[in-house]
C-alpha atoms as a PDB file:
ATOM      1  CA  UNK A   1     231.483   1.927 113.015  1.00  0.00           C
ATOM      2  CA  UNK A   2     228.289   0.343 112.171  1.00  0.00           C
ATOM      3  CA  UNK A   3     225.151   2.222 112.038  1.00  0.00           C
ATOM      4  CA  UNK A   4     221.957   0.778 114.314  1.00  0.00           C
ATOM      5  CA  UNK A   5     219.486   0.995 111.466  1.00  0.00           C
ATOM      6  CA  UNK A   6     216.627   0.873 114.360  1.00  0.00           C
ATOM      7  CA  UNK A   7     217.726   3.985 116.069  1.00  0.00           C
ATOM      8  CA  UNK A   8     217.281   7.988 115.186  1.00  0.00           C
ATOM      9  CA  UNK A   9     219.840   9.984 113.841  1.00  0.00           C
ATOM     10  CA  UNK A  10     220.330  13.751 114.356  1.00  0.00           C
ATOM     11  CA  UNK A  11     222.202  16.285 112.199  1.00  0.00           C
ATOM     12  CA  UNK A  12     221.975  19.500 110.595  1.00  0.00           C
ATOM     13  CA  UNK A  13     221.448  20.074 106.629  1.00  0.00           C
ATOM     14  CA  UNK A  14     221.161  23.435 104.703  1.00  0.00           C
ATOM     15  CA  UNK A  15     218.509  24.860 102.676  1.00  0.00           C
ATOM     16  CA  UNK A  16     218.666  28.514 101.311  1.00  0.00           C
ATOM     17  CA  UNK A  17     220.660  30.161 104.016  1.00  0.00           C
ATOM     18  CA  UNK A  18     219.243  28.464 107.068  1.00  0.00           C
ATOM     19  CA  UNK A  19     220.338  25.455 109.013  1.00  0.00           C
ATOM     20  CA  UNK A  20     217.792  22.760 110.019  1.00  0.00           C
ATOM     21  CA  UNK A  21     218.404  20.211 112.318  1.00  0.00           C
ATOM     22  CA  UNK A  22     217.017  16.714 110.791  1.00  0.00           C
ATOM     23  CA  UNK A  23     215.784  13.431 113.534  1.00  0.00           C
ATOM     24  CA  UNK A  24     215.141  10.432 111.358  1.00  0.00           C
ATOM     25  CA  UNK A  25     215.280   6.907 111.035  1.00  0.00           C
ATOM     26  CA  UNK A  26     219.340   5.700 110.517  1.00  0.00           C
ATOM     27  CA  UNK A  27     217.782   3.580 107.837  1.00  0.00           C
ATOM     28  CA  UNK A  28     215.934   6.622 105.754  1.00  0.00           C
ATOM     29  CA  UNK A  29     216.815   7.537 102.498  1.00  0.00           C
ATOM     30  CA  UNK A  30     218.138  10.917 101.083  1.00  0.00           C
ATOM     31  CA  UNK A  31     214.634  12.201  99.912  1.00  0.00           C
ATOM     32  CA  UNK A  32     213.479  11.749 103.549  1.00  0.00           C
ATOM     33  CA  UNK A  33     215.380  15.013 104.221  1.00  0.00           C
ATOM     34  CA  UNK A  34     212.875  16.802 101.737  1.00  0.00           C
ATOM     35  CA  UNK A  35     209.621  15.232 103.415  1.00  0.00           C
ATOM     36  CA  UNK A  36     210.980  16.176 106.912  1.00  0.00           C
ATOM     37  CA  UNK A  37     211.663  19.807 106.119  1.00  0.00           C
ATOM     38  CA  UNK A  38     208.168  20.802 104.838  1.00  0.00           C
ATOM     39  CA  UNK A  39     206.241  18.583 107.527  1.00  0.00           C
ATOM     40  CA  UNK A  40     207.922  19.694 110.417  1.00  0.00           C
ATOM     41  CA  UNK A  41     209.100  23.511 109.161  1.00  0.00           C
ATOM     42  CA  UNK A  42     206.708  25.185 107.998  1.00  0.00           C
ATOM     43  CA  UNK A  43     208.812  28.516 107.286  1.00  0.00           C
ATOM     44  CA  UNK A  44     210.665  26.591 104.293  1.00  0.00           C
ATOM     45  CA  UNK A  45     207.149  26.329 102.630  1.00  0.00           C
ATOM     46  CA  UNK A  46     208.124  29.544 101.003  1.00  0.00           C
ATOM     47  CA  UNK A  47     210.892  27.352  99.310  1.00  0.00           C
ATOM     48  CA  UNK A  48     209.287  24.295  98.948  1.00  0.00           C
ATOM     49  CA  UNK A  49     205.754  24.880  98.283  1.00  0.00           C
ATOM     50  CA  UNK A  50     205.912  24.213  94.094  1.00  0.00           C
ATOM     51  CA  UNK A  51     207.877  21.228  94.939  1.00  0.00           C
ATOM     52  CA  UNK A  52     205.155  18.271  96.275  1.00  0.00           C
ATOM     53  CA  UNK A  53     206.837  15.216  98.124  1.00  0.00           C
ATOM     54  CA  UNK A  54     206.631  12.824  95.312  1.00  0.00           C
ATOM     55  CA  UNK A  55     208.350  15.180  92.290  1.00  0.00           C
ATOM     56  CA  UNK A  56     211.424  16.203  94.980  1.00  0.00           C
ATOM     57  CA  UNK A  57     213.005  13.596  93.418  1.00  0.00           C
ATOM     58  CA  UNK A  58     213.255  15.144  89.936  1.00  0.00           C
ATOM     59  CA  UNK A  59     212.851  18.792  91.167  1.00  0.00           C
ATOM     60  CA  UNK A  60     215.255  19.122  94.125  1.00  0.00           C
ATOM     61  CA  UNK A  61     219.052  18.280  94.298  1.00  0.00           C
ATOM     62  CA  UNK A  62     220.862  16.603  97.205  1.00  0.00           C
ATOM     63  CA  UNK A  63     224.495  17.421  97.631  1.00  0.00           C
ATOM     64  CA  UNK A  64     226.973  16.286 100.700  1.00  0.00           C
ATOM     65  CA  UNK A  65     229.428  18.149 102.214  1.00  0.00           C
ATOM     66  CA  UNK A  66     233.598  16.339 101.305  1.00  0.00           C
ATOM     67  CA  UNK A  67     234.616  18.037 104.509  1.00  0.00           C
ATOM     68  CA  UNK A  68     231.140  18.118 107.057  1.00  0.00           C
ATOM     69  CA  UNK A  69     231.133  21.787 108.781  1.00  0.00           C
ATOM     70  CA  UNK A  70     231.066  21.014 112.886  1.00  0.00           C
ATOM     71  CA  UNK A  71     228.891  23.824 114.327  1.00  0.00           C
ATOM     72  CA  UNK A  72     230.792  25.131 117.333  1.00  0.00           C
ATOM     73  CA  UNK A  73     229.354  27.685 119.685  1.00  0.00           C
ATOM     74  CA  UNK A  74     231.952  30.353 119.014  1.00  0.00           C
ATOM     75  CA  UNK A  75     230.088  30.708 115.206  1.00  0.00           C
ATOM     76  CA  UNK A  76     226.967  31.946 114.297  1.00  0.00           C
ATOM     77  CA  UNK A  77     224.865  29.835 112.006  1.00  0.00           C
ATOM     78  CA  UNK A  78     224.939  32.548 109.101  1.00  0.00           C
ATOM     79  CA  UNK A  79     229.276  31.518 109.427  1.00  0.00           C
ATOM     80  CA  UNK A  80     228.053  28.330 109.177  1.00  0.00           C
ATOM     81  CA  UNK A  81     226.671  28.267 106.194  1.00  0.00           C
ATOM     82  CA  UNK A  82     228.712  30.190 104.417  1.00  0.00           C
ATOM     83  CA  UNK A  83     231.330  27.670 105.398  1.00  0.00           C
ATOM     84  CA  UNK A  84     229.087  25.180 103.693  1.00  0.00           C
ATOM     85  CA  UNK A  85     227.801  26.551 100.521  1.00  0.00           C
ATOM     86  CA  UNK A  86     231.133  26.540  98.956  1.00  0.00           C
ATOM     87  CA  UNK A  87     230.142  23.962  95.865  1.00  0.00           C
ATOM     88  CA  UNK A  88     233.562  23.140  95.450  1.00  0.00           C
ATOM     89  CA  UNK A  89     233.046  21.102  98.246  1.00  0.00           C
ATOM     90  CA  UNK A  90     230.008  19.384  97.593  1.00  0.00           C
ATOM     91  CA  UNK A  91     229.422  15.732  95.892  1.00  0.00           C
ATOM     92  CA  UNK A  92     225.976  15.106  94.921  1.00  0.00           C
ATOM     93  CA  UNK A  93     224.114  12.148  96.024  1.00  0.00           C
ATOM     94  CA  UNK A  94     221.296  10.493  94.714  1.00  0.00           C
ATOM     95  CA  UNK A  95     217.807  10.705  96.685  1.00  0.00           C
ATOM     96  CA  UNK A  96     217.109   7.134  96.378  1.00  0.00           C
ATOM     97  CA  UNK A  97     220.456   6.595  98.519  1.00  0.00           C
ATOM     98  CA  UNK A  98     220.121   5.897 102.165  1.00  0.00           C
ATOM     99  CA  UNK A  99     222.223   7.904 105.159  1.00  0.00           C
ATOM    100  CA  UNK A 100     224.809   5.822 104.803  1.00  0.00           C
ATOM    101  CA  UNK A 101     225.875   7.789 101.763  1.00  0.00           C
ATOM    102  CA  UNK A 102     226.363  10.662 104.041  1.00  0.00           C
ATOM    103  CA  UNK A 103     228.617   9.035 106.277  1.00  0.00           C
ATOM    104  CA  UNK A 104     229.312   5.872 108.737  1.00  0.00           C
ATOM    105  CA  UNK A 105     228.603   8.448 111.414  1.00  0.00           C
ATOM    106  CA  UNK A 106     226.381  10.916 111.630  1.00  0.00           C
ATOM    107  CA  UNK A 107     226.874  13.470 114.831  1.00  0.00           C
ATOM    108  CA  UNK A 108     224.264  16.279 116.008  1.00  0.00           C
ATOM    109  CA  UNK A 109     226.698  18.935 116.055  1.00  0.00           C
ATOM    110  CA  UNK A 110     227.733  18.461 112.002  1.00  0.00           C
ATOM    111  CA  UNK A 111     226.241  19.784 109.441  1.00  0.00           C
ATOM    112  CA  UNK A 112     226.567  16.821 106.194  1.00  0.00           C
ATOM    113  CA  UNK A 113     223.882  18.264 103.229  1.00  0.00           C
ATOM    114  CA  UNK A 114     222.088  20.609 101.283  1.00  0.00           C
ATOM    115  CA  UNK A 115     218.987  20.550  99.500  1.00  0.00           C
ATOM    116  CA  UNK A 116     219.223  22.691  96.483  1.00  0.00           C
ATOM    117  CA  UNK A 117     215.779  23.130  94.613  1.00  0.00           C
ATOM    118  CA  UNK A 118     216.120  23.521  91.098  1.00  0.00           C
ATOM    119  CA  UNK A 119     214.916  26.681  89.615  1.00  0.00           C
ATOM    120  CA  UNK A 120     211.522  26.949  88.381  1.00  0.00           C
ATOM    121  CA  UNK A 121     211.842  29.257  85.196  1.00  0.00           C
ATOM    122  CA  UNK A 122     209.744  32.142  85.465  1.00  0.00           C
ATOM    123  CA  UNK A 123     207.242  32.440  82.071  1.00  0.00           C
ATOM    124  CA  UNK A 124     208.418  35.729  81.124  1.00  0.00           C
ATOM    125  CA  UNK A 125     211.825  34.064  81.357  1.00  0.00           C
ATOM    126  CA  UNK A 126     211.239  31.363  79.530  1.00  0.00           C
ATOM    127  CA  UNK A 127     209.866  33.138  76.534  1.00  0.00           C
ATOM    128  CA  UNK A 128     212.793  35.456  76.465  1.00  0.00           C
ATOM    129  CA  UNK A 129     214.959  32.885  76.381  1.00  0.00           C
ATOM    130  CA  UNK A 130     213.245  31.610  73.597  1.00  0.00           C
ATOM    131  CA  UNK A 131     212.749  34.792  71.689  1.00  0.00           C
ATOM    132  CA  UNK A 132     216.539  36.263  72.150  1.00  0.00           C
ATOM    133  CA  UNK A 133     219.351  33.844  73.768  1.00  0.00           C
ATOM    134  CA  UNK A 134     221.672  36.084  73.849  1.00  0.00           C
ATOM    135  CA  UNK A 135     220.115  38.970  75.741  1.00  0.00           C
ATOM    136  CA  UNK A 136     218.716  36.535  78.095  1.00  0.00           C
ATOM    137  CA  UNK A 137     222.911  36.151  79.016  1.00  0.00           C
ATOM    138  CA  UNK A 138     223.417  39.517  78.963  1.00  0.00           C
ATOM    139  CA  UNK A 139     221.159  39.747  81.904  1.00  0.00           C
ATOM    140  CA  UNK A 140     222.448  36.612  83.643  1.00  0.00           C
ATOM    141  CA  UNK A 141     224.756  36.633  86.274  1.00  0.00           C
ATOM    142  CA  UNK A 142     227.026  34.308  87.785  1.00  0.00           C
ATOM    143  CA  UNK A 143     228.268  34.301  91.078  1.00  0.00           C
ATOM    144  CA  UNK A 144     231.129  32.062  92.811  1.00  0.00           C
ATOM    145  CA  UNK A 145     229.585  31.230  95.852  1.00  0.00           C
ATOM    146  CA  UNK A 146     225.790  30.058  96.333  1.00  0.00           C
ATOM    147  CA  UNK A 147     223.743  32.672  98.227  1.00  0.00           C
ATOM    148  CA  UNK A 148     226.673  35.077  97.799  1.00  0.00           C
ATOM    149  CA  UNK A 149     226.671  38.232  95.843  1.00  0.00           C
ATOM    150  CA  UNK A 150     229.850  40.373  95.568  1.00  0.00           C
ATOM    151  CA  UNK A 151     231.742  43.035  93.225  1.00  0.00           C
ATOM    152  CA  UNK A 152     234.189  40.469  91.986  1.00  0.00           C
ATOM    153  CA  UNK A 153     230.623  38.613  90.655  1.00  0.00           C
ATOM    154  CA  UNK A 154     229.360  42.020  89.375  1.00  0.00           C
ATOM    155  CA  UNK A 155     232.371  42.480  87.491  1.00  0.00           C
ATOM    156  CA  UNK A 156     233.016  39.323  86.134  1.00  0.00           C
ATOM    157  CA  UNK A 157     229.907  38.992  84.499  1.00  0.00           C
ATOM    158  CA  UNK A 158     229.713  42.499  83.040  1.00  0.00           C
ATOM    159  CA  UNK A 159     231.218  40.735  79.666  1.00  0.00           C
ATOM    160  CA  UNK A 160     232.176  44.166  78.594  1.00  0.00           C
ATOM    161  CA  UNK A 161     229.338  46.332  79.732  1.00  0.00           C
ATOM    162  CA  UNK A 162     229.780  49.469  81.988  1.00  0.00           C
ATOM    163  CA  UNK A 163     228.915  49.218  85.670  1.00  0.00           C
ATOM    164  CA  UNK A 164     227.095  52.462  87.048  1.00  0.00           C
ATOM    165  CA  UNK A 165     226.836  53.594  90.164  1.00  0.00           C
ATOM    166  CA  UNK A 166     224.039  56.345  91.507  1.00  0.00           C
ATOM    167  CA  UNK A 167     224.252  59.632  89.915  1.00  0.00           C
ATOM    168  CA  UNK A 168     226.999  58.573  87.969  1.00  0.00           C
ATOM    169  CA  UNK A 169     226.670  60.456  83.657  1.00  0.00           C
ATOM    170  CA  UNK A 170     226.083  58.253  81.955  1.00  0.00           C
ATOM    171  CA  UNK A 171     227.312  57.292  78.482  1.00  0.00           C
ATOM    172  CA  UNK A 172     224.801  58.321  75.696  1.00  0.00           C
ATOM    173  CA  UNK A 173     224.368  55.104  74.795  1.00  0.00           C
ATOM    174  CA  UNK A 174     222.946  54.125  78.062  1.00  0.00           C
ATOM    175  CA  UNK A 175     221.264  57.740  78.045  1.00  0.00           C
ATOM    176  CA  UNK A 176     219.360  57.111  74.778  1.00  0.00           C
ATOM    177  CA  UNK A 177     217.724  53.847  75.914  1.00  0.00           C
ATOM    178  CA  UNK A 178     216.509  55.459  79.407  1.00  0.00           C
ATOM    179  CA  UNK A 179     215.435  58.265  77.235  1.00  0.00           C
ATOM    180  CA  UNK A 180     213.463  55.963  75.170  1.00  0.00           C
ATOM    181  CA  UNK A 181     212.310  53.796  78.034  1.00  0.00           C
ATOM    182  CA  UNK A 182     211.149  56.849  79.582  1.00  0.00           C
ATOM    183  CA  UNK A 183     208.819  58.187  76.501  1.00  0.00           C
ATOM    184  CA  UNK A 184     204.703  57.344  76.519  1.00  0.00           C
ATOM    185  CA  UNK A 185     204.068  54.437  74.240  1.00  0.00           C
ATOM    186  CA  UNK A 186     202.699  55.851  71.119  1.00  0.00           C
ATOM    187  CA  UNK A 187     201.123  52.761  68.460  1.00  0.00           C
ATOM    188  CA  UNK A 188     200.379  53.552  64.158  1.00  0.00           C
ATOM    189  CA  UNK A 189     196.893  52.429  64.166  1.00  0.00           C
ATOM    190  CA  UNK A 190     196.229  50.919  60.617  1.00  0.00           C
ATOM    191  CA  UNK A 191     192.771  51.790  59.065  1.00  0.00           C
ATOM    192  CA  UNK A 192     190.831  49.233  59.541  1.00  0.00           C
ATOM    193  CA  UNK A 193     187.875  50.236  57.835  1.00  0.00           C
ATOM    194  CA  UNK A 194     186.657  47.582  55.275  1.00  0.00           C
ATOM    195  CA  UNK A 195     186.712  48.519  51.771  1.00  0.00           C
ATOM    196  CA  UNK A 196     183.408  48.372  50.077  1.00  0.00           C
ATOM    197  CA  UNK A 197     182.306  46.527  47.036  1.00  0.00           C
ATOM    198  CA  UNK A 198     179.536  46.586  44.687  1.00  0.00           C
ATOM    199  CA  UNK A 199     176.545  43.655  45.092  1.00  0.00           C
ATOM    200  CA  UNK A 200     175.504  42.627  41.634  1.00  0.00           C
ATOM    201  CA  UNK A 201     172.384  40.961  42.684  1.00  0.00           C
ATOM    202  CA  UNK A 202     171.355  44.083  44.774  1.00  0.00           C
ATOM    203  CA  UNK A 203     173.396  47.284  43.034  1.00  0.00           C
ATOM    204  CA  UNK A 204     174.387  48.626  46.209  1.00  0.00           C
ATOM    205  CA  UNK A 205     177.253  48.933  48.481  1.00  0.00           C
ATOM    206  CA  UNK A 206     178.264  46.119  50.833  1.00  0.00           C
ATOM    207  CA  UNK A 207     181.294  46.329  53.700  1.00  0.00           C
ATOM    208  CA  UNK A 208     183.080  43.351  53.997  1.00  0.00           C
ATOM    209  CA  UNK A 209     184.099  41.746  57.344  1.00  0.00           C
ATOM    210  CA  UNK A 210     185.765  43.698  59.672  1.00  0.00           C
ATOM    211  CA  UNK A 211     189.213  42.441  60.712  1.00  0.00           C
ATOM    212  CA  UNK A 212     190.371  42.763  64.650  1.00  0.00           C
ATOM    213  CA  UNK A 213     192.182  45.863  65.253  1.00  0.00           C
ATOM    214  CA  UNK A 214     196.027  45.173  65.596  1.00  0.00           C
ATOM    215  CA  UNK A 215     198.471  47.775  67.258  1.00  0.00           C
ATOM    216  CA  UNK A 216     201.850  48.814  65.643  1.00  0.00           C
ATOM    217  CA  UNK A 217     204.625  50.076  68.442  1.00  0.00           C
ATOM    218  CA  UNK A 218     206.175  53.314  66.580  1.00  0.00           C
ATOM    219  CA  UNK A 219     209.443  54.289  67.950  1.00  0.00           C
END
């Protein structure tokens, strides 16, 4: 069926865990999705707002649904989405692309894509991942599902540690580094005092410079 690239098309695409129902141009692109979700919703500014219209193309990702989820009135949107957000069902599709990609026929009762921002690394992230890979994974975890937390994901990604629950003993491994947490901060503070040397010219004592105090953690 041919698409009448003059008229308006309506359908429903995903971002986060919320459905949004889209009314464009047949003949808009991918990236128009973007545009129309933080001019017309301003509750996904939360989402959106380090992403400006021109970089969504770099910082966003579009992905369509193999098998579009119909939204019946016998399901609440939150079983909506979780219908959708399995990735295994998902085939991403370039911004640039127009509706078409989506489908010869888009219907307002189908839900056919979901805008994924890419994660904007945190700082403090980003400079532990440069200081220590490998703790930086050790705190990662990976889950199956998007938006979807569950013990199976807890577990998995334990990569042998221990998983404690509330008022659970714990090992004294674990114990020691609370302990230590725990303490006040105590810092060896070097003398910083400038040594003194004799002036020839003068026959008296001058101090040299004085150098900026630096702190010492002491465990």
């Amino acid at each position: 069926m041919q698409v009448d690239e003059s008229a308006t098309v309506d359908f429903f695409i995903v971002l986060g865990n919320e459905l949004y129902l889209i009314s464009v141009s047949a003949n808009s692109k991918i990236a128009k999705m973007f545009n129309y979700l933080k001019l017309r919703y301003p509750e996904t500014h939360s989402v959106l707002k380090r992403i400006s219209i021109i970089s969504c193309y770099k910082q966003c990702k579009f992905y369509k649904s193999k098998n579009p989820v119909i939204i019946s009135d016998d399901l609440d949107d939150t079983d909506v989405v979780q219908q959708f957000l399995d990735e295994h069902n998902w085939t991403e599709k370039s911004p640039h692309k127009s509706l078409k990609a989506l489908g010869s026929e888009l219907r307002n009762d189908h839900v056919y894509l979901v805008v994924k921002p890419l994660e904007l690394e945190d700082p403090a992230i980003e400079n532990v991942r440069k200081q220590d890979e490998e703790l930086l994974r050790h705190l990662q975890v990976t889950v199956s599902k998007l938006q979807s937390w569950t013990t199976p994901d807890v577990e998995h990604s334990l990569n042998g540690g221990t998983w404690l629950i509330n008022n659970q003993e714990r090992p004294d491994s674990i114990a020691e580094i609370e302990d230590r947490l725990d303490r006040a901060p105590t810092y060896a503070v070097p003398n910083t005092d400038p040594p003194s040397y004799v002036d020839p010219l003068r026959g008296c004592y001058q101090a040299q410079t004085r150098q900026p105090l630096q702190l010492h953690p002491v465990d």
